[in-house]
N, C-alpha and C. Protein backbone atom coordinates (compact mmCIF):
# COMPACT_ATOMS: atom_id res chain seq x y z
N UNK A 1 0.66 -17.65 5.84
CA UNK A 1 0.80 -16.23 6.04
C UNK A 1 0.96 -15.51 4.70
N UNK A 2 0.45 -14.36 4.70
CA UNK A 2 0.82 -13.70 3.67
C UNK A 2 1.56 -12.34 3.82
N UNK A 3 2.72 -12.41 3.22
CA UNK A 3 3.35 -10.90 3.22
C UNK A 3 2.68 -9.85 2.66
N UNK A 4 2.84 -8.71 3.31
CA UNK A 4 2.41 -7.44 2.88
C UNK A 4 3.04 -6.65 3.42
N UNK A 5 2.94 -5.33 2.72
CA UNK A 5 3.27 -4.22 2.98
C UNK A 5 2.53 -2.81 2.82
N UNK A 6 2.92 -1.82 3.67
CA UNK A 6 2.20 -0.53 3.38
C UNK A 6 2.77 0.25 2.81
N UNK A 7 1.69 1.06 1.78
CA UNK A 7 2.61 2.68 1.32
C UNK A 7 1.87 3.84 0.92
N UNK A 8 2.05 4.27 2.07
CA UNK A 8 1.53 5.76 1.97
C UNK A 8 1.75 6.97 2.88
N UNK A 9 2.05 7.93 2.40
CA UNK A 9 2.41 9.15 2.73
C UNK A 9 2.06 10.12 3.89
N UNK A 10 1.10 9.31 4.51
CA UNK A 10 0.51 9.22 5.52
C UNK A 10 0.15 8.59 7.10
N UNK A 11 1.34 9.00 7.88
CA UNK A 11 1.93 7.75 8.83
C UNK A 11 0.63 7.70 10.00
N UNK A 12 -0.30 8.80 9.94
CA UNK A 12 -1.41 8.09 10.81
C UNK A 12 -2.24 7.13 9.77
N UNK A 13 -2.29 6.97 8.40
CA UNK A 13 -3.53 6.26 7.51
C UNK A 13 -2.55 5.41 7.76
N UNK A 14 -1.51 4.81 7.21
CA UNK A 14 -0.47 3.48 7.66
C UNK A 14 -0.72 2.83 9.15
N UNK A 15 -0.47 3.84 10.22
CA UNK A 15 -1.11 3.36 11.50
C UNK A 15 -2.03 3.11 11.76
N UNK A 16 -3.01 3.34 10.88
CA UNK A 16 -4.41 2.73 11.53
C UNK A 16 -4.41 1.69 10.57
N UNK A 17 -3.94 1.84 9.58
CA UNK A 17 -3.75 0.57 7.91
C UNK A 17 -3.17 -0.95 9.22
N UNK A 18 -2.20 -0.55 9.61
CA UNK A 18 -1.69 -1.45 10.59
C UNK A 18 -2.19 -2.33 12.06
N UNK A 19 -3.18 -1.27 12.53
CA UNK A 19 -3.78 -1.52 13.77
C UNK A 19 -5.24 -2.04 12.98
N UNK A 20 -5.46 -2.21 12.18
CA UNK A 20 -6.86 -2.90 11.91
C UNK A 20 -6.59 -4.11 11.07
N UNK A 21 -4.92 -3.94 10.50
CA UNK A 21 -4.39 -5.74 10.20
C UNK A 21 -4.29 -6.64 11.43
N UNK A 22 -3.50 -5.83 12.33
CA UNK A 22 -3.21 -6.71 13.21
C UNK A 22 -4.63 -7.35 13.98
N UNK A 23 -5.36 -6.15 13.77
CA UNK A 23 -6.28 -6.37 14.96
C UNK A 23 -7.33 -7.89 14.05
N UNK A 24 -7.81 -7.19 12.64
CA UNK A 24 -8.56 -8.27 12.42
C UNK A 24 -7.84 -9.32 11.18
N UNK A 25 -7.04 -9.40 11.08
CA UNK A 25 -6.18 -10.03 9.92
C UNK A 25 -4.63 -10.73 10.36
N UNK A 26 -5.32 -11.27 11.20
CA UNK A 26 -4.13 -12.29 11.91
C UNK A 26 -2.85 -13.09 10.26
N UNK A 27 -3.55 -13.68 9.59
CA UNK A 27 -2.52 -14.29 8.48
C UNK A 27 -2.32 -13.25 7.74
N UNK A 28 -2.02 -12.01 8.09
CA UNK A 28 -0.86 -11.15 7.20
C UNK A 28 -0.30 -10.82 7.99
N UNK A 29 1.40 -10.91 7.20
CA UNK A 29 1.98 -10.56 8.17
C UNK A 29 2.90 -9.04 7.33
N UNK A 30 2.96 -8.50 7.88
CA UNK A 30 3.16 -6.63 7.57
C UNK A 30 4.80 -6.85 7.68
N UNK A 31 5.39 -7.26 6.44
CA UNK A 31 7.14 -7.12 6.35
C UNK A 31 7.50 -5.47 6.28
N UNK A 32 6.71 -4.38 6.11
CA UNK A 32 7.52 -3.02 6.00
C UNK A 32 6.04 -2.13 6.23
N UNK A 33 6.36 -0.71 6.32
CA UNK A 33 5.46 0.21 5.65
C UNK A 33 6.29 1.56 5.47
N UNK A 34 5.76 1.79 4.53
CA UNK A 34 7.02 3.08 3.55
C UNK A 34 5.90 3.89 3.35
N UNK A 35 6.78 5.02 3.78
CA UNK A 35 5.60 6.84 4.10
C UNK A 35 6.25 7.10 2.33
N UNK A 36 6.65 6.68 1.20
CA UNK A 36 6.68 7.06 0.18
C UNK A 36 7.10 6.33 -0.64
N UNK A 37 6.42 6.72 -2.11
CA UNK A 37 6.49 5.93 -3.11
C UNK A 37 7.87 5.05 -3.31
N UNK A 38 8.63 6.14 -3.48
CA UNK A 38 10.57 5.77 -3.73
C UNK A 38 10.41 4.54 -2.52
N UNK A 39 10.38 4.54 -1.29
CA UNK A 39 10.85 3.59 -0.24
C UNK A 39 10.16 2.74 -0.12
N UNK A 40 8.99 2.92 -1.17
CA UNK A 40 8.29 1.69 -1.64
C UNK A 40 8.87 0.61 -2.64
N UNK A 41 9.55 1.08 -3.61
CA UNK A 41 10.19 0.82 -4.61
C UNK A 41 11.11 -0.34 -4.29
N UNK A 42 11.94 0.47 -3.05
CA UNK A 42 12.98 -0.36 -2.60
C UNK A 42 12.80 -1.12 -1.82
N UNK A 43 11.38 -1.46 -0.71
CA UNK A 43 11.10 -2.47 -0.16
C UNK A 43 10.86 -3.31 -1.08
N UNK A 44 9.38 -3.07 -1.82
CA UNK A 44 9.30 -4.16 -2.42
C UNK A 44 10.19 -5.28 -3.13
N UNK A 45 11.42 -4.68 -3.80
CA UNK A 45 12.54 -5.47 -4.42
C UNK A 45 13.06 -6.46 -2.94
N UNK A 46 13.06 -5.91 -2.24
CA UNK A 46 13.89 -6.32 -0.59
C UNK A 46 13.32 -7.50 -0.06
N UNK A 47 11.54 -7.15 -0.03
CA UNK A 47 10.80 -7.57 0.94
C UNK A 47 9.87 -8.99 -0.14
N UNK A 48 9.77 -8.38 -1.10
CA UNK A 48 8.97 -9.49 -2.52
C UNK A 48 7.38 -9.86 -1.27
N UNK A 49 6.80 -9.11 -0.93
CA UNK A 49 5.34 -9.24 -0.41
C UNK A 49 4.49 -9.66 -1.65
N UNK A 50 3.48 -10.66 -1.07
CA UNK A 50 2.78 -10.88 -1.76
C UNK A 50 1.52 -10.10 -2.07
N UNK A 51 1.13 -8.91 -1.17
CA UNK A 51 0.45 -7.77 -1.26
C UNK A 51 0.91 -6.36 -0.68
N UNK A 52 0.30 -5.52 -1.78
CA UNK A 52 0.77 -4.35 -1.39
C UNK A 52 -0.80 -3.52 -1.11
N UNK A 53 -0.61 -3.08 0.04
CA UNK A 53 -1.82 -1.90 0.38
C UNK A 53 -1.06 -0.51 0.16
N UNK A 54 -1.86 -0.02 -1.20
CA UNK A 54 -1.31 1.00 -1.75
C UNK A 54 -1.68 2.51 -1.88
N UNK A 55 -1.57 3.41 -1.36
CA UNK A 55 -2.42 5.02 -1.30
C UNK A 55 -2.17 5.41 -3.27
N UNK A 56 -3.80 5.91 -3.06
CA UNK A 56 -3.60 6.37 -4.18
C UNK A 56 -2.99 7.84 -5.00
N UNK A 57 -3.38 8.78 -3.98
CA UNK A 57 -2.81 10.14 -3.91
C UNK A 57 -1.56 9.88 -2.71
N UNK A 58 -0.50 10.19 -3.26
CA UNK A 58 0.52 10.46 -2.35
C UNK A 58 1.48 12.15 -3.07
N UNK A 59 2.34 12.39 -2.71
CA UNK A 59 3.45 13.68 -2.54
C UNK A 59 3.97 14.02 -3.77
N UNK A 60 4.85 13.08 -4.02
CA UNK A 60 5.43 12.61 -5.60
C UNK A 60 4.81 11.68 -6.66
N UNK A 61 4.09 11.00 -6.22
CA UNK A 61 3.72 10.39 -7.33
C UNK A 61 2.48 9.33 -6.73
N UNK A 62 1.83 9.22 -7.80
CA UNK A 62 0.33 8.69 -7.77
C UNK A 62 0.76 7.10 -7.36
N UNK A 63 -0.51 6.58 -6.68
CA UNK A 63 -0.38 5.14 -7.07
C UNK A 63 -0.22 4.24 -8.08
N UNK A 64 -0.88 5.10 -9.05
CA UNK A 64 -0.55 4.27 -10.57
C UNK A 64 -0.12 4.65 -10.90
N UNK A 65 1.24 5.91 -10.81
CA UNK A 65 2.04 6.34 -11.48
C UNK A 65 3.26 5.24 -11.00
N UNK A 66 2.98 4.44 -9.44
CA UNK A 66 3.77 3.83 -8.98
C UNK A 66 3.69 2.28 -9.61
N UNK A 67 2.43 1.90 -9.80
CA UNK A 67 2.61 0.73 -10.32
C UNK A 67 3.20 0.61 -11.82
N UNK A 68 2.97 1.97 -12.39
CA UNK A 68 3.45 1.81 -14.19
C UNK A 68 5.12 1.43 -13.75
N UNK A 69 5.88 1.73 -12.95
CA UNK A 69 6.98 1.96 -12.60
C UNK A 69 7.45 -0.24 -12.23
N UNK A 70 6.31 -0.66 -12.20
CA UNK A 70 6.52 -2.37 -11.78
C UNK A 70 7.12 -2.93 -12.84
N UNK A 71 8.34 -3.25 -13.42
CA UNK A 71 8.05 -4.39 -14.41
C UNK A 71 7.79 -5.43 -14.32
N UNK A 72 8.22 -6.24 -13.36
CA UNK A 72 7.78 -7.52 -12.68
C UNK A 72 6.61 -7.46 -11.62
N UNK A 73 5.44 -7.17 -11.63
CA UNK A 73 4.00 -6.92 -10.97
C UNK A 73 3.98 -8.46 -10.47
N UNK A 74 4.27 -8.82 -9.32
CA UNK A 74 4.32 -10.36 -9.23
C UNK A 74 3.53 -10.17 -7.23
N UNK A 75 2.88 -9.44 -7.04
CA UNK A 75 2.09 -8.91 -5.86
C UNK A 75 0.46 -8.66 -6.33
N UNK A 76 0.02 -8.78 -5.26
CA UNK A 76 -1.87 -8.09 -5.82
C UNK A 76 -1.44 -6.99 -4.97
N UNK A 77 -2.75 -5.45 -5.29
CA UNK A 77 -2.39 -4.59 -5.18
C UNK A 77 -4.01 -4.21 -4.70
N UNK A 78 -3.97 -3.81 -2.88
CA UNK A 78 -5.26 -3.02 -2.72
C UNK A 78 -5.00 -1.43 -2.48
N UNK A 79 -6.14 -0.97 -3.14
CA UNK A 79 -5.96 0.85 -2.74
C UNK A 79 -6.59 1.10 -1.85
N UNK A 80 -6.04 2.46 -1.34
CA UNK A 80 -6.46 2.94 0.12
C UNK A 80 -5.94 4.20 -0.09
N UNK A 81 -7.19 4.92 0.09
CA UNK A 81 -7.21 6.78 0.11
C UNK A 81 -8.06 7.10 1.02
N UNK A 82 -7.66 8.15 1.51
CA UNK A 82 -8.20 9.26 3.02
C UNK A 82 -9.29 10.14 2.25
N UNK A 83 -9.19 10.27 0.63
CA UNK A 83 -10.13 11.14 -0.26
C UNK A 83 -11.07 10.46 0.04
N UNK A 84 -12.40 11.21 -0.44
CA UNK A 84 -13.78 10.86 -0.49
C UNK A 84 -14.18 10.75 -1.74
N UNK A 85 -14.93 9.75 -2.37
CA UNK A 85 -14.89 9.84 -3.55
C UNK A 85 -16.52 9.69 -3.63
N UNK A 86 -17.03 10.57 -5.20
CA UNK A 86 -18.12 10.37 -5.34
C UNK A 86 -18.30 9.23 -5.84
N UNK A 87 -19.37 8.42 -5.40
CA UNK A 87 -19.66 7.85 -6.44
C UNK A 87 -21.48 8.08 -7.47
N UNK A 88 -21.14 7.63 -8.32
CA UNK A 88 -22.64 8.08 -9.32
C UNK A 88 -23.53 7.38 -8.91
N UNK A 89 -24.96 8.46 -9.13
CA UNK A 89 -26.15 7.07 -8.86
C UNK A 89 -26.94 7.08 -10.19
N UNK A 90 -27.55 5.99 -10.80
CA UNK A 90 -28.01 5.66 -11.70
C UNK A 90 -29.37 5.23 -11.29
């Protein structure tokens, strides 16, 4: 199994973040999900998941404003935003 957790500011993107683990991702198992950065902070110390599914735009503070905040980065880290992003064509 692998621990994980959610964080984002967004308790329907977390709920569906959740209903499409459970549904297709049987070996994770979801120890928390925190609607904000801060209660992210403090799970992770709590919970020590081995992944974090992380929003990139949140309220207070960015996703990578959240990871600069890691000193011990000892998790992999996927992003997940509700934004649309361009991407370039070449």
């Amino acid at each position: 199994m692998v621990k994980a957790l959610i964080i984002d500011d967004e308790k329907h993107c977390s709920d569906n973040l959740q209903w499409q683990l459970n549904q297709y991702c049987p070996e994770v198992e979801l120890v928390a999900i925190c609607n904000s950065a801060e209660e992210g902070l403090n799970e992770i110390y709590r919970k020590q998941p081995q992944l974090v599914f992380l929003d990139v735009e949140m309220t207070l503070m960015s996703g990578f404003d959240f990871l600069s905040l890691q000193k011990n980065k000892n998790f992999d880290v996927i992003f997940s935003t509700a934004f649309t992003c361009q991407v370039p064509r070449f």
